[in-house]
N, C-alpha and C. Protein backbone atom coordinates (compact mmCIF):
# COMPACT_ATOMS: atom_id res chain seq x y z
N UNK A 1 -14.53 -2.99 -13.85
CA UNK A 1 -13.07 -3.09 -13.84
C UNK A 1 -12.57 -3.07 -12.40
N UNK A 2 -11.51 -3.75 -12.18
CA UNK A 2 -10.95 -4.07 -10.67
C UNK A 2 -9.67 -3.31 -10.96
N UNK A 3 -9.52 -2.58 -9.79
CA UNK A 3 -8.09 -1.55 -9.75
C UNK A 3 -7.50 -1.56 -7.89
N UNK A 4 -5.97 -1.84 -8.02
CA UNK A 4 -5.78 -1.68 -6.78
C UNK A 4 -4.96 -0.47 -6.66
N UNK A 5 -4.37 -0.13 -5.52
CA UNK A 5 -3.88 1.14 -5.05
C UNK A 5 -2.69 0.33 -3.79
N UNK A 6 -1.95 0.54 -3.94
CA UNK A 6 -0.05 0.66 -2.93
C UNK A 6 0.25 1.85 -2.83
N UNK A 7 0.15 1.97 -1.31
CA UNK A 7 0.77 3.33 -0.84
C UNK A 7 1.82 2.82 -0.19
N UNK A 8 3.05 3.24 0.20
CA UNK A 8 4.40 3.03 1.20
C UNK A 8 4.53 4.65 0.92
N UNK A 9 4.90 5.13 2.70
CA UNK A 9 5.01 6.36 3.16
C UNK A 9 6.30 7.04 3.19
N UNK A 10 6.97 6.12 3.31
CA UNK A 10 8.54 6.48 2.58
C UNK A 10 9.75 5.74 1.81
N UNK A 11 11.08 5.88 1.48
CA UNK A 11 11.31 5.03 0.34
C UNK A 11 11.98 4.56 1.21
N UNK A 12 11.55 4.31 2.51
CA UNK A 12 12.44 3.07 3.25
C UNK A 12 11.64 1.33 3.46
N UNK A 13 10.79 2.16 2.58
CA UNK A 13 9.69 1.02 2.95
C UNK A 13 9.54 0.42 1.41
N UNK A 14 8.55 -0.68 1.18
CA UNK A 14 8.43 -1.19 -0.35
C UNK A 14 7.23 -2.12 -0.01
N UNK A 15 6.41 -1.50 -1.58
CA UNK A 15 5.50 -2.03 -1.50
C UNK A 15 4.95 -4.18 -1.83
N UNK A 16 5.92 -4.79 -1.91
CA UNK A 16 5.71 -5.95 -2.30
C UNK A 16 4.71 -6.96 -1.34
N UNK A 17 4.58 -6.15 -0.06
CA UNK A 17 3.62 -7.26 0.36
C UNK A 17 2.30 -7.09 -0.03
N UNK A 18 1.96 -5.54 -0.01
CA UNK A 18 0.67 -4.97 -0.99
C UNK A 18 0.34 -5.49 -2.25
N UNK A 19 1.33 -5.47 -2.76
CA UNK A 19 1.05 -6.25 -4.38
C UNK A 19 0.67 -7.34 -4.64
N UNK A 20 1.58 -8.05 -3.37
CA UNK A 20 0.66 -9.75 -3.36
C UNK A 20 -0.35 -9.90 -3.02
N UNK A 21 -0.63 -9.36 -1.40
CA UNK A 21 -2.03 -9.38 -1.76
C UNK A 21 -3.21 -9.05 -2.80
N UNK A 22 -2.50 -7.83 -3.53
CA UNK A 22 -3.88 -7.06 -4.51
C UNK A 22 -3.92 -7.70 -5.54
N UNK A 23 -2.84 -8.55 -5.95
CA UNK A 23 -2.70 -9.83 -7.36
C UNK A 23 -3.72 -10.92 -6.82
N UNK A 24 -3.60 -11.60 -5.38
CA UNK A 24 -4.28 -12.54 -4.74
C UNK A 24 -5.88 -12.07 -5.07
N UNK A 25 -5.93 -10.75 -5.18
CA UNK A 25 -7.41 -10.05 -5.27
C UNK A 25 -8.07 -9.94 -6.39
N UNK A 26 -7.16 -10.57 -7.60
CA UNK A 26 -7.43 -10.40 -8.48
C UNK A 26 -7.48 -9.01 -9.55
N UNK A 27 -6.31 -8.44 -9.33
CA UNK A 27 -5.96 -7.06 -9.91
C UNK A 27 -5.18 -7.49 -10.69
N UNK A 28 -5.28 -7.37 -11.76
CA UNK A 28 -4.63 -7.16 -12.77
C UNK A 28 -3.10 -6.45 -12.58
N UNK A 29 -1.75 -6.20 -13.40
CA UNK A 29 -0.93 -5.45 -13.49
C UNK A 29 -0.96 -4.75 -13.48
N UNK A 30 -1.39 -4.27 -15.18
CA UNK A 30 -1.74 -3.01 -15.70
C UNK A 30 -3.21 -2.07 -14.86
N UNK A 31 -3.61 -2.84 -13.70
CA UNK A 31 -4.48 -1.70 -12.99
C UNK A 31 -4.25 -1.41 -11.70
N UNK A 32 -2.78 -1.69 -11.60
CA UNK A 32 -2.39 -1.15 -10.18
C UNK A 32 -1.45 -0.13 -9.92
N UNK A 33 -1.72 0.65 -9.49
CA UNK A 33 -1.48 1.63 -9.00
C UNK A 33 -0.29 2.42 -7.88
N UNK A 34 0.74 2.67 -7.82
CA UNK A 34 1.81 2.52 -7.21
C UNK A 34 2.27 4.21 -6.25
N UNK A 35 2.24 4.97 -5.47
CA UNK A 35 2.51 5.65 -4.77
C UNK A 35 3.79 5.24 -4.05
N UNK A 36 4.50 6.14 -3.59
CA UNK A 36 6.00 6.44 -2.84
C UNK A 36 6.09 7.56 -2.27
N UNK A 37 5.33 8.09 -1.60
CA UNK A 37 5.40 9.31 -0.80
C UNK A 37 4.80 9.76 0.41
N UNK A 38 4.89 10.16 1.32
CA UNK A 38 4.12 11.16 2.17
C UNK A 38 2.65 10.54 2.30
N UNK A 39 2.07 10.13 3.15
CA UNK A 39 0.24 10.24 2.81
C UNK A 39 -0.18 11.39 4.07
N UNK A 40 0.74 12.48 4.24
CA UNK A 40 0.09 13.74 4.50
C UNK A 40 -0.85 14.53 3.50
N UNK A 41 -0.68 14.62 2.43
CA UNK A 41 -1.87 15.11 1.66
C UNK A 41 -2.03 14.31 0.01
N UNK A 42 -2.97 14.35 -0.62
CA UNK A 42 -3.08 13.61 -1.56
C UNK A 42 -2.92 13.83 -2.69
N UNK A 43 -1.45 14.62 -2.77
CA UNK A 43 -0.63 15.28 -3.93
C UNK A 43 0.26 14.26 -4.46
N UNK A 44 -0.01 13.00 -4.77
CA UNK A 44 0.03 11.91 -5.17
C UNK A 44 0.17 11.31 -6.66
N UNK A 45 0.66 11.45 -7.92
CA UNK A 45 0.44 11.27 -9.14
C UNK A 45 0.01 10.17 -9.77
N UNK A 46 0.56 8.81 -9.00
CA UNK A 46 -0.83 7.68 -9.44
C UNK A 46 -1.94 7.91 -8.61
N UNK A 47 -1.92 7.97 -7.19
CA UNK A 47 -3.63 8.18 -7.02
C UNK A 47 -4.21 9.07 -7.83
N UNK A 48 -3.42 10.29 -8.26
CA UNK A 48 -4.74 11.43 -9.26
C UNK A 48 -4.83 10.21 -10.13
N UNK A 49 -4.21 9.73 -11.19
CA UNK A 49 -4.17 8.77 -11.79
C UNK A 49 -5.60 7.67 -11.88
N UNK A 50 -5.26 7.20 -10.86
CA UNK A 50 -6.36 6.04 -10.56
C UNK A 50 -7.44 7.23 -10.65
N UNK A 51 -7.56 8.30 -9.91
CA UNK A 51 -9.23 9.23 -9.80
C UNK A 51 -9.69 9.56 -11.00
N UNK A 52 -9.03 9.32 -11.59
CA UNK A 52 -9.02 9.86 -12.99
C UNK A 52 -9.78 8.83 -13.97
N UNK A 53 -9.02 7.22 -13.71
CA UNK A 53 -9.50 5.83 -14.36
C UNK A 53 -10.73 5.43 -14.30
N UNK A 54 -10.95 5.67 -12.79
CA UNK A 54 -12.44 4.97 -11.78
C UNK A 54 -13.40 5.50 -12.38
N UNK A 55 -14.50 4.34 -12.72
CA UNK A 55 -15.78 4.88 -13.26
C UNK A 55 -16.89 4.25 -11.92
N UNK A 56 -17.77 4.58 -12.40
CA UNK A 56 -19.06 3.80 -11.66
C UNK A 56 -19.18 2.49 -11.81
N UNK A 57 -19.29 1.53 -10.52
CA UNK A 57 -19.40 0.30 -10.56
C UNK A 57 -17.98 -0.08 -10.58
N UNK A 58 -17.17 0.39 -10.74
CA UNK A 58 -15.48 0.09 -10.83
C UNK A 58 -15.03 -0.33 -9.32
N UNK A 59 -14.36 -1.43 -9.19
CA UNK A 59 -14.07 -1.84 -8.19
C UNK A 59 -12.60 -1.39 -7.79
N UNK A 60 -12.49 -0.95 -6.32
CA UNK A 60 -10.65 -0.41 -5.85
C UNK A 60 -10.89 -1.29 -4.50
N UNK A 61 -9.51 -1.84 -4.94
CA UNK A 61 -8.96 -3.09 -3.80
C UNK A 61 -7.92 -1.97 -3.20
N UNK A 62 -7.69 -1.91 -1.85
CA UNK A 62 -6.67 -1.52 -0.81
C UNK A 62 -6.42 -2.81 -0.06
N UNK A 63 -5.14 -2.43 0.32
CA UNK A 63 -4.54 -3.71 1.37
C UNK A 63 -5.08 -3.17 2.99
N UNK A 64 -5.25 -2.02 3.23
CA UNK A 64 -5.58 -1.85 4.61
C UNK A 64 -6.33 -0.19 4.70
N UNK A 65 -7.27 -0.25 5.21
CA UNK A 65 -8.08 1.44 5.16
C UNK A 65 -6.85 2.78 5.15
N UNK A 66 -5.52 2.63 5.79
CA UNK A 66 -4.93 3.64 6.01
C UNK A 66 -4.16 4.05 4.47
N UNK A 67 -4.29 3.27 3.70
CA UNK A 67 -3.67 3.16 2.20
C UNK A 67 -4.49 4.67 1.73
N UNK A 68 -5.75 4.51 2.39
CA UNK A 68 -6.42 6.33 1.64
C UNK A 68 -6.08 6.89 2.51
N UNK A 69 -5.64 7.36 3.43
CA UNK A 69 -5.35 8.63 4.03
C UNK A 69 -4.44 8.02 5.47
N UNK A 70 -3.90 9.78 5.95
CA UNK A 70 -2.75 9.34 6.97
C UNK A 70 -3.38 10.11 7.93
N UNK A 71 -5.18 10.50 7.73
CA UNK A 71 -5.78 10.89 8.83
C UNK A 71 -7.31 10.40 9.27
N UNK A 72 -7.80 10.47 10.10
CA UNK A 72 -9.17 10.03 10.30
C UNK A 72 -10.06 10.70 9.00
N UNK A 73 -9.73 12.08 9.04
CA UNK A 73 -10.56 13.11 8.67
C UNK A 73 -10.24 12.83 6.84
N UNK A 74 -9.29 12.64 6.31
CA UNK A 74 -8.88 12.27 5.30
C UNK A 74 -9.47 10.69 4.91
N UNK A 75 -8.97 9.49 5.58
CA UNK A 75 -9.65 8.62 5.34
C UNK A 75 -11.15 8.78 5.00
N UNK A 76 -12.14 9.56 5.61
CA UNK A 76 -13.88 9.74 5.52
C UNK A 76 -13.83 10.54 4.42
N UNK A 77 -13.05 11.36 4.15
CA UNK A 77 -12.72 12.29 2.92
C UNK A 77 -13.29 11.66 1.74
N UNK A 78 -11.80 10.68 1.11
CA UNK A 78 -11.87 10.09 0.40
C UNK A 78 -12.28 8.57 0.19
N UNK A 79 -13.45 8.22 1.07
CA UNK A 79 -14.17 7.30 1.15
C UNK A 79 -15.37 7.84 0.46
N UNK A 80 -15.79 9.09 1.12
CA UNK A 80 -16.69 9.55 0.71
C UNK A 80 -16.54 10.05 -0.69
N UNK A 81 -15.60 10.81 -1.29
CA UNK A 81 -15.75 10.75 -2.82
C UNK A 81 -15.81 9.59 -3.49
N UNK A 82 -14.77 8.25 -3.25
CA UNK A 82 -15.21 7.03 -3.85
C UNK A 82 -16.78 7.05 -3.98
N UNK A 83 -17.15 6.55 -3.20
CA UNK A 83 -18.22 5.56 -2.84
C UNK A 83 -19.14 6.51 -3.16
N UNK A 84 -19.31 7.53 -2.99
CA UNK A 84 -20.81 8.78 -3.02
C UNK A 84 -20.60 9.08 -4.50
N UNK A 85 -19.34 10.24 -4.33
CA UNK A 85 -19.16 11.24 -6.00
C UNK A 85 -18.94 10.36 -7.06
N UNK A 86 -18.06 9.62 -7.20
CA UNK A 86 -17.64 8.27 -8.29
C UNK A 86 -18.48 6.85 -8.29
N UNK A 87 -19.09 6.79 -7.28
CA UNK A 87 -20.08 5.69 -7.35
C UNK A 87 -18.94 4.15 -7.46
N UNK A 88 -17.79 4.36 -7.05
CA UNK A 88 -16.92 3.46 -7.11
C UNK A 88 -17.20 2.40 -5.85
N UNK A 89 -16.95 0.95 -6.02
CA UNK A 89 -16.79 0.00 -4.66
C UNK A 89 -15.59 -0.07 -4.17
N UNK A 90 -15.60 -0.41 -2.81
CA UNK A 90 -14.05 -0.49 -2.33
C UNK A 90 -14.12 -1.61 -1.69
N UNK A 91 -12.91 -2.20 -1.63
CA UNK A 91 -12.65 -3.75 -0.98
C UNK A 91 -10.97 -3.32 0.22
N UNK A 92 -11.45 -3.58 1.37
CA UNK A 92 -10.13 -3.15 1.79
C UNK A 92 -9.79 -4.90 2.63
N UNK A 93 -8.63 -5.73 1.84
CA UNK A 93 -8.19 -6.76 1.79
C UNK A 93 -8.36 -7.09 3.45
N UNK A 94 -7.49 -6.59 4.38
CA UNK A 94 -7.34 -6.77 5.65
C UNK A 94 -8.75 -6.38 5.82
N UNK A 95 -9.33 -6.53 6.20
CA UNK A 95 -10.92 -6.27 6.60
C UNK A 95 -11.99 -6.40 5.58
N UNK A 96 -12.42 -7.55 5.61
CA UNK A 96 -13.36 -7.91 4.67
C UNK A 96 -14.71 -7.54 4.64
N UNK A 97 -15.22 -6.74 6.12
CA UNK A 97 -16.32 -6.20 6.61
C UNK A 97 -16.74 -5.04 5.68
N UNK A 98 -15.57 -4.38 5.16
CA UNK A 98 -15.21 -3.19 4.54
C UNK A 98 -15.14 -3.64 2.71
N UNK A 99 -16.36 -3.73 2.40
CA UNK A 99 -16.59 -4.83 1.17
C UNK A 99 -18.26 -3.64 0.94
N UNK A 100 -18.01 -2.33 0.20
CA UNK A 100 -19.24 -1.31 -0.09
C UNK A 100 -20.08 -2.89 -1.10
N UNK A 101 -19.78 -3.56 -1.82
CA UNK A 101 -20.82 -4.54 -2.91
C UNK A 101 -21.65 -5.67 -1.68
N UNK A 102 -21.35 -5.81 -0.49
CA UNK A 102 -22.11 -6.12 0.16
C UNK A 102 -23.15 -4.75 0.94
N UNK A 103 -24.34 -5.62 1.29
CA UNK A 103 -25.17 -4.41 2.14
C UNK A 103 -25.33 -3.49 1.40
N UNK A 104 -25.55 -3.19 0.40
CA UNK A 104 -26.32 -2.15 -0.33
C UNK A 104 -27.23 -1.24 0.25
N UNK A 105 -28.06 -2.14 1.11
CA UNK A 105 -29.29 -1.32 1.25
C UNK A 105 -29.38 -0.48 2.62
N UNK A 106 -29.81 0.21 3.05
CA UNK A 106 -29.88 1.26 4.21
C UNK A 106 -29.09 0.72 5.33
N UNK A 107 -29.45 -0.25 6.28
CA UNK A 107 -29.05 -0.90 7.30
C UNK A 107 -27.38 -1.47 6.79
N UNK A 108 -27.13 -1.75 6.04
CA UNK A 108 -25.99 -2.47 5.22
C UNK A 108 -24.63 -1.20 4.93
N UNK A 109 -25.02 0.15 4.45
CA UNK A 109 -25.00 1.57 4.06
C UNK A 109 -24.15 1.74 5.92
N UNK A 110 -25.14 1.88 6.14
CA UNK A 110 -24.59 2.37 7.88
C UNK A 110 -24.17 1.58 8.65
N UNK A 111 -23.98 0.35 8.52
CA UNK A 111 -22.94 -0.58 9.05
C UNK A 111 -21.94 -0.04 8.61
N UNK A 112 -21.67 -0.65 7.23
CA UNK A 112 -20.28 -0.05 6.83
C UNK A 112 -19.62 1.48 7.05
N UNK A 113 -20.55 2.41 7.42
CA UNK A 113 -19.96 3.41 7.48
C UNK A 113 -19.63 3.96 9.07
N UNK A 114 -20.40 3.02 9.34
CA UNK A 114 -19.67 3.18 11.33
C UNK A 114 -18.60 2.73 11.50
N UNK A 115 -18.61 1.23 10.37
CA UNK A 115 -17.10 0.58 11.00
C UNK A 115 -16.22 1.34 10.48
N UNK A 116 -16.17 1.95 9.12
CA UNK A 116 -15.10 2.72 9.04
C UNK A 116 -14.72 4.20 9.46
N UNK A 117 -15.46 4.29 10.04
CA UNK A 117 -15.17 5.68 11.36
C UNK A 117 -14.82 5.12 12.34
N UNK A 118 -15.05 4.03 12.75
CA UNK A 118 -14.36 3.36 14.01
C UNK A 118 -12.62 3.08 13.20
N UNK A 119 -12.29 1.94 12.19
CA UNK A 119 -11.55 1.71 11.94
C UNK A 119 -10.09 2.75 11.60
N UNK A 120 -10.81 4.37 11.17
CA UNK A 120 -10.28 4.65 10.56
C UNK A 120 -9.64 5.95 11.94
N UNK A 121 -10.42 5.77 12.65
CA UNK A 121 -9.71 6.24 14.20
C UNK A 121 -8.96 5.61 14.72
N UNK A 122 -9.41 4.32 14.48
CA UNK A 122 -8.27 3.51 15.32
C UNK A 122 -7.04 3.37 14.74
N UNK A 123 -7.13 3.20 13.25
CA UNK A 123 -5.98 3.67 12.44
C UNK A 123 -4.66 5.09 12.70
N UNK A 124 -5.28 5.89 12.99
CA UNK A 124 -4.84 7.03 13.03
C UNK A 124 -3.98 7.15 14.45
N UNK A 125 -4.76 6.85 15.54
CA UNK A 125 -4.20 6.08 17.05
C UNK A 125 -2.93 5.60 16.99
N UNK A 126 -2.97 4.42 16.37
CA UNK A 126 -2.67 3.49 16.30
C UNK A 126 -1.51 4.05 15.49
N UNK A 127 -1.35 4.82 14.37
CA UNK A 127 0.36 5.74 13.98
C UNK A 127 0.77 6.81 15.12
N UNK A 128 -0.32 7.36 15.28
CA UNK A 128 0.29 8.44 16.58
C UNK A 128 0.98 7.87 17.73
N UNK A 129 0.81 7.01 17.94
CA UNK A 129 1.21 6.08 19.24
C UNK A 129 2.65 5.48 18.69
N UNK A 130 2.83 5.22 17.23
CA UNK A 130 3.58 4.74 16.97
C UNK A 130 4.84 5.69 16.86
N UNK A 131 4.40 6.82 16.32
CA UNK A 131 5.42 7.96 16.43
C UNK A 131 6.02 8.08 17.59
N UNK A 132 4.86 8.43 18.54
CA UNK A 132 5.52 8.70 19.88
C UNK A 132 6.48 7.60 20.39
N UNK A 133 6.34 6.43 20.34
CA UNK A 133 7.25 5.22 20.61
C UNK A 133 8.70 4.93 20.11
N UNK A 134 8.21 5.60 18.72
CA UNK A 134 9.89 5.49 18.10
C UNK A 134 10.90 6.62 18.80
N UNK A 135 9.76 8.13 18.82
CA UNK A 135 10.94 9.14 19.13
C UNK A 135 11.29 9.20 20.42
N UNK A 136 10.30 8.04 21.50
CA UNK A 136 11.12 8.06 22.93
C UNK A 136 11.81 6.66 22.81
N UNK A 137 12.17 6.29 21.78
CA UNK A 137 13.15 5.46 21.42
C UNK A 137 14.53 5.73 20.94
N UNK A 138 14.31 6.64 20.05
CA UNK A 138 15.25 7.13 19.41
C UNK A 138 16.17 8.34 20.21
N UNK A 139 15.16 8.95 20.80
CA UNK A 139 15.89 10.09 22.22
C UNK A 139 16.52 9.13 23.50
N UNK A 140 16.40 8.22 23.87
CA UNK A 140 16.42 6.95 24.51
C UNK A 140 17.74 6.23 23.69
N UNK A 141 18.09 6.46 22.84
CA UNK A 141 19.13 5.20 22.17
C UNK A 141 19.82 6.78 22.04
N UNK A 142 19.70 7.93 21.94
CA UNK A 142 21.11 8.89 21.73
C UNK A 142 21.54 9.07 23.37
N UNK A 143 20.78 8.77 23.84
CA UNK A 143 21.44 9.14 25.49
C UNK A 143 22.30 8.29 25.66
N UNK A 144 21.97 6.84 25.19
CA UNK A 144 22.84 5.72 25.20
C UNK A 144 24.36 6.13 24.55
N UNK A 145 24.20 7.36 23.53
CA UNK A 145 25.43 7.29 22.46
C UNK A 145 25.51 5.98 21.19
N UNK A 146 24.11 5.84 20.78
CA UNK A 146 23.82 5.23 20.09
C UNK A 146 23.76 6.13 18.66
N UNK A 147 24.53 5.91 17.59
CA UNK A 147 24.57 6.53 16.39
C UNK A 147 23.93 5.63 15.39
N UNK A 148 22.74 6.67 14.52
CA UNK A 148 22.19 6.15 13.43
C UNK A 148 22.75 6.15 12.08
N UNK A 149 22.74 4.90 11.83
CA UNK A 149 23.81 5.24 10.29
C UNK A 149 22.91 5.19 9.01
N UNK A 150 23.37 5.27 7.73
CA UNK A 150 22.50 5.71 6.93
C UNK A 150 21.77 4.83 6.41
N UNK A 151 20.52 5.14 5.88
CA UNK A 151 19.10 4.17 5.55
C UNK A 151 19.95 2.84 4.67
N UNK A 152 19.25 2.21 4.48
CA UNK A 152 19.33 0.88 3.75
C UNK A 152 18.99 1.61 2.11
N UNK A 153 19.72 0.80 1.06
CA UNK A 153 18.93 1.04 -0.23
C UNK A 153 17.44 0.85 -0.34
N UNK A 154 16.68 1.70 -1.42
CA UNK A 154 15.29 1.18 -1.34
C UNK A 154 14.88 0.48 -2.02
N UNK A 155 14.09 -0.25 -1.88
CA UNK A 155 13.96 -1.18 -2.77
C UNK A 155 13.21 -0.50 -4.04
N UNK A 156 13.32 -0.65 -5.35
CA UNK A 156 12.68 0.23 -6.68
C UNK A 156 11.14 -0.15 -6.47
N UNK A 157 10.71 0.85 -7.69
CA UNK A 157 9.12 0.61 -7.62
C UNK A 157 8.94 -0.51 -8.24
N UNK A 158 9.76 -0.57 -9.31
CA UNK A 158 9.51 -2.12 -10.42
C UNK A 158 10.30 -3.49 -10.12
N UNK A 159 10.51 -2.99 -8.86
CA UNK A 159 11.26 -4.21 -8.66
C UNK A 159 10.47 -5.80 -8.56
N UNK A 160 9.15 -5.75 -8.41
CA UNK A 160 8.42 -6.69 -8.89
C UNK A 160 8.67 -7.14 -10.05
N UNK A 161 8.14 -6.55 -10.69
CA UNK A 161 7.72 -6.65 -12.16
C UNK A 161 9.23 -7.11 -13.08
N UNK A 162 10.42 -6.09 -12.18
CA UNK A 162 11.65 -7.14 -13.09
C UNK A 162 11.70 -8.58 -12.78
N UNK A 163 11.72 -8.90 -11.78
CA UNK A 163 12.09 -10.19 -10.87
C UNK A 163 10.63 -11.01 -11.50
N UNK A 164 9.84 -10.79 -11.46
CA UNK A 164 8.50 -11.45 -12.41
C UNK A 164 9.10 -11.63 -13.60
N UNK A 165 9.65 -11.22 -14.70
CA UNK A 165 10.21 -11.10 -16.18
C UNK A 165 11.50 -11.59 -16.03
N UNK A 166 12.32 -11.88 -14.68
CA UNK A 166 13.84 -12.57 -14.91
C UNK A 166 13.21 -13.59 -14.67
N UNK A 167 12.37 -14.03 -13.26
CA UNK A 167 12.68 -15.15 -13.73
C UNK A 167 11.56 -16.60 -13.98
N UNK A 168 11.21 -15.49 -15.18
CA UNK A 168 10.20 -16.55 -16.32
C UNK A 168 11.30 -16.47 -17.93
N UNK A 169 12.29 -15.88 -17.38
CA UNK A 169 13.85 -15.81 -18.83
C UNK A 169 13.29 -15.07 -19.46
N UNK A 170 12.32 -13.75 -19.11
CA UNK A 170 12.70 -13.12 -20.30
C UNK A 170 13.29 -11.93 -20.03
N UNK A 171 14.62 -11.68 -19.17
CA UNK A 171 14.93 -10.99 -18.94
C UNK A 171 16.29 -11.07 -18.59
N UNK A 172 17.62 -10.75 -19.11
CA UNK A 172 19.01 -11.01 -18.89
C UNK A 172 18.96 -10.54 -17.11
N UNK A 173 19.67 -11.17 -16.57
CA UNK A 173 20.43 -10.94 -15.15
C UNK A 173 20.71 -9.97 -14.99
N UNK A 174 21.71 -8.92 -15.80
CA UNK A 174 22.58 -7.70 -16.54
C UNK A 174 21.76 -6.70 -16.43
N UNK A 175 20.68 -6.96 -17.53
CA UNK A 175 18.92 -5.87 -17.62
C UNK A 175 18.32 -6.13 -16.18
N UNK A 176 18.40 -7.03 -15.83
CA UNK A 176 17.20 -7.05 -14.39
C UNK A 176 18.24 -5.62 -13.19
N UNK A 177 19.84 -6.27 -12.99
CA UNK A 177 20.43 -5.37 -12.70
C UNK A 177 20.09 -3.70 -13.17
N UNK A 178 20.17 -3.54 -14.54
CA UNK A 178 20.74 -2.27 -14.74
C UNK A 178 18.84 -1.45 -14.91
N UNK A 179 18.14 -2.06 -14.34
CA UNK A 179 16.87 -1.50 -14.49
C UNK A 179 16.35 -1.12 -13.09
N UNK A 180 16.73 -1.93 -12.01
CA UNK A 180 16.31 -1.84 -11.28
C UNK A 180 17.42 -1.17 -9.92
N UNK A 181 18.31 -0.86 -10.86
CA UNK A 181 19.80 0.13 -10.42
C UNK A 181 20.41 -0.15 -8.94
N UNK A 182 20.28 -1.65 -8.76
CA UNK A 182 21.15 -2.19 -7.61
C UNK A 182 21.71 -2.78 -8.25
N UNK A 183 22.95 -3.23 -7.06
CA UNK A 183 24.10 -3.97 -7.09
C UNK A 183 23.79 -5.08 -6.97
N UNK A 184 24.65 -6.53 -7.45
CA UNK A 184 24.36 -7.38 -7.25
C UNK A 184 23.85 -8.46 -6.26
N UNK A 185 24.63 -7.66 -5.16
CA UNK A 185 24.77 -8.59 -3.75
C UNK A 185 23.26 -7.57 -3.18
N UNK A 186 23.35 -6.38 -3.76
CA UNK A 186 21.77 -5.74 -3.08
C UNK A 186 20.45 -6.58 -3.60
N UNK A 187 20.20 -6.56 -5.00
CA UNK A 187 19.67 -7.16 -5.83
C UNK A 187 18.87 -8.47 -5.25
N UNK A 188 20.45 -9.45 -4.50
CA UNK A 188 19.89 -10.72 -4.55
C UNK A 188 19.36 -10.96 -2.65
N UNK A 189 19.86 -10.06 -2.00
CA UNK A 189 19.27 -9.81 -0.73
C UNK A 189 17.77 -9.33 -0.67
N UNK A 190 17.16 -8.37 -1.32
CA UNK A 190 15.74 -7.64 -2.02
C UNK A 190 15.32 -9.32 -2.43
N UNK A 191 15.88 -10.08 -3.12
CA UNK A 191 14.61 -10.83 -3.62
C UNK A 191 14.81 -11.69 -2.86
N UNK A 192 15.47 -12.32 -1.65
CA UNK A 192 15.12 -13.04 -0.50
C UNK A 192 14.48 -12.65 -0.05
N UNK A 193 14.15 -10.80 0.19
CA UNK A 193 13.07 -10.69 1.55
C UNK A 193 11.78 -10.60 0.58
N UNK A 194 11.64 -10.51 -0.90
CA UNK A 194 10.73 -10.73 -1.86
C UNK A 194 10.42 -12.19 -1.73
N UNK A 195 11.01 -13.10 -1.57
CA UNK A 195 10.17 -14.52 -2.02
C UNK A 195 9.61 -14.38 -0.34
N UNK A 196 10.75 -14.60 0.75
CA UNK A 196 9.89 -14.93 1.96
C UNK A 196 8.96 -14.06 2.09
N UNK A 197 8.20 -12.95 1.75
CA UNK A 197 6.90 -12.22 1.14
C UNK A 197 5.96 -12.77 0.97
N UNK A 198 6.36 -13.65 -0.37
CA UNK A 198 5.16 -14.58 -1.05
C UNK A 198 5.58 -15.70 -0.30
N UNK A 199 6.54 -16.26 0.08
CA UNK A 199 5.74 -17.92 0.16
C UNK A 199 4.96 -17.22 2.25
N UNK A 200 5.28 -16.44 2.83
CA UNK A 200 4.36 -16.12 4.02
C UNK A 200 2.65 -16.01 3.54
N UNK A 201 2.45 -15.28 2.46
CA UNK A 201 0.86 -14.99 1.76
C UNK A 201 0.76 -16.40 1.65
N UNK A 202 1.48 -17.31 1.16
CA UNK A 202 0.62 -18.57 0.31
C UNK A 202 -0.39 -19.37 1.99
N UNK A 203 -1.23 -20.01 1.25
CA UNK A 203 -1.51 -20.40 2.57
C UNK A 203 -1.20 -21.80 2.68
């Protein structure tokens, strides 16, 4: 069985470019997996979820290594329960190197597990750096007298899945609205930055 996993770290963010890819991957609907929180620790209710599904030989698609953890030490964590305790494969989309059903055997084993101690440092870098950039940005734009105003709506979790069901008609305009609890003019802004999404993936 093939199962993917979408993490977005806060609800300013949305997962739709994840999804396309993990559909492109051949994941099914009903085996994907949806997170909205924090990836400081893995108090998570679809990932328990998914840990729960995964059997042996079960395949988990990620869009990028940092999707398991928001630390080096965490990423090796839960690589290592996949792949060791659950006997699960992992496919991480952006890096195809990172493919456990290739290299099986010893030499193959420790490739993959260097690159993802390399990757999964550089990952971690690579947000720390980013932190630091925003907040001598953001301390940098109040000196200016620059005022932050309040977040954007978020985009819903199902907001796929309505916009998939409006518009194949089986879904009133009204219901797509009152499900996915935006406004109209929000609604139809979300699925502009939703299509230019997908037609960027198509190749």
């Amino acid at each position: 069985m093939t199962y993917g996993y979408a993490r977005v770290s806060s609800q300013e963010q949305n997962e739709v470019r994840q999804l396309i890819a993990l559909r492109e991957a051949g994941v099914r609907r009903k085996a994907l997996y949806i997170d909205k929180k924090s990836g400081r620790d893995f108090e998570r209710p679809q990932y328990k979820k998914l840990l729960q599904k995964l059997r042996k030989d079960d395949l988990l698609c990620v869009m990028s290594i940092d999707r398991l953890g928001r630390s080096y030490g965490e990423i090796l964590e839960q690589w290592q329960v996949l792949t060791k305790e659950k006997g699960v494969d992992i496919l991480v989309l952006d890096m195809p190197l990172l493919d456990t059903r290739q290299g099986k055997d010893l030499m193959g084993t420790f490739i993959a597990d260097l690159t993802l101690q390399i990757l999964s440092f550089v990952a971690q870098k690579e947000r720390e750096d980013i932190r630091r950039r925003q907040a001598q940005g953001i301390a940098a734009a109040r000196e200016r007298g620059v005022r932050f105003g309040r977040p954007a709506v978020p985009v819903p979790e199902n907001f796929s899945l309505v916009v998939d069901e409006w518009e194949r008609g089986l879904l009133p305009f009204a219901e797509a609205l009152a499900r996915t609890g935006l406004s109209h003019g929000t609604f139809y802004r979300r699925l502009r930055e939703y299509r230019a999404l997908a037609d960027r993936s198509d190749p």
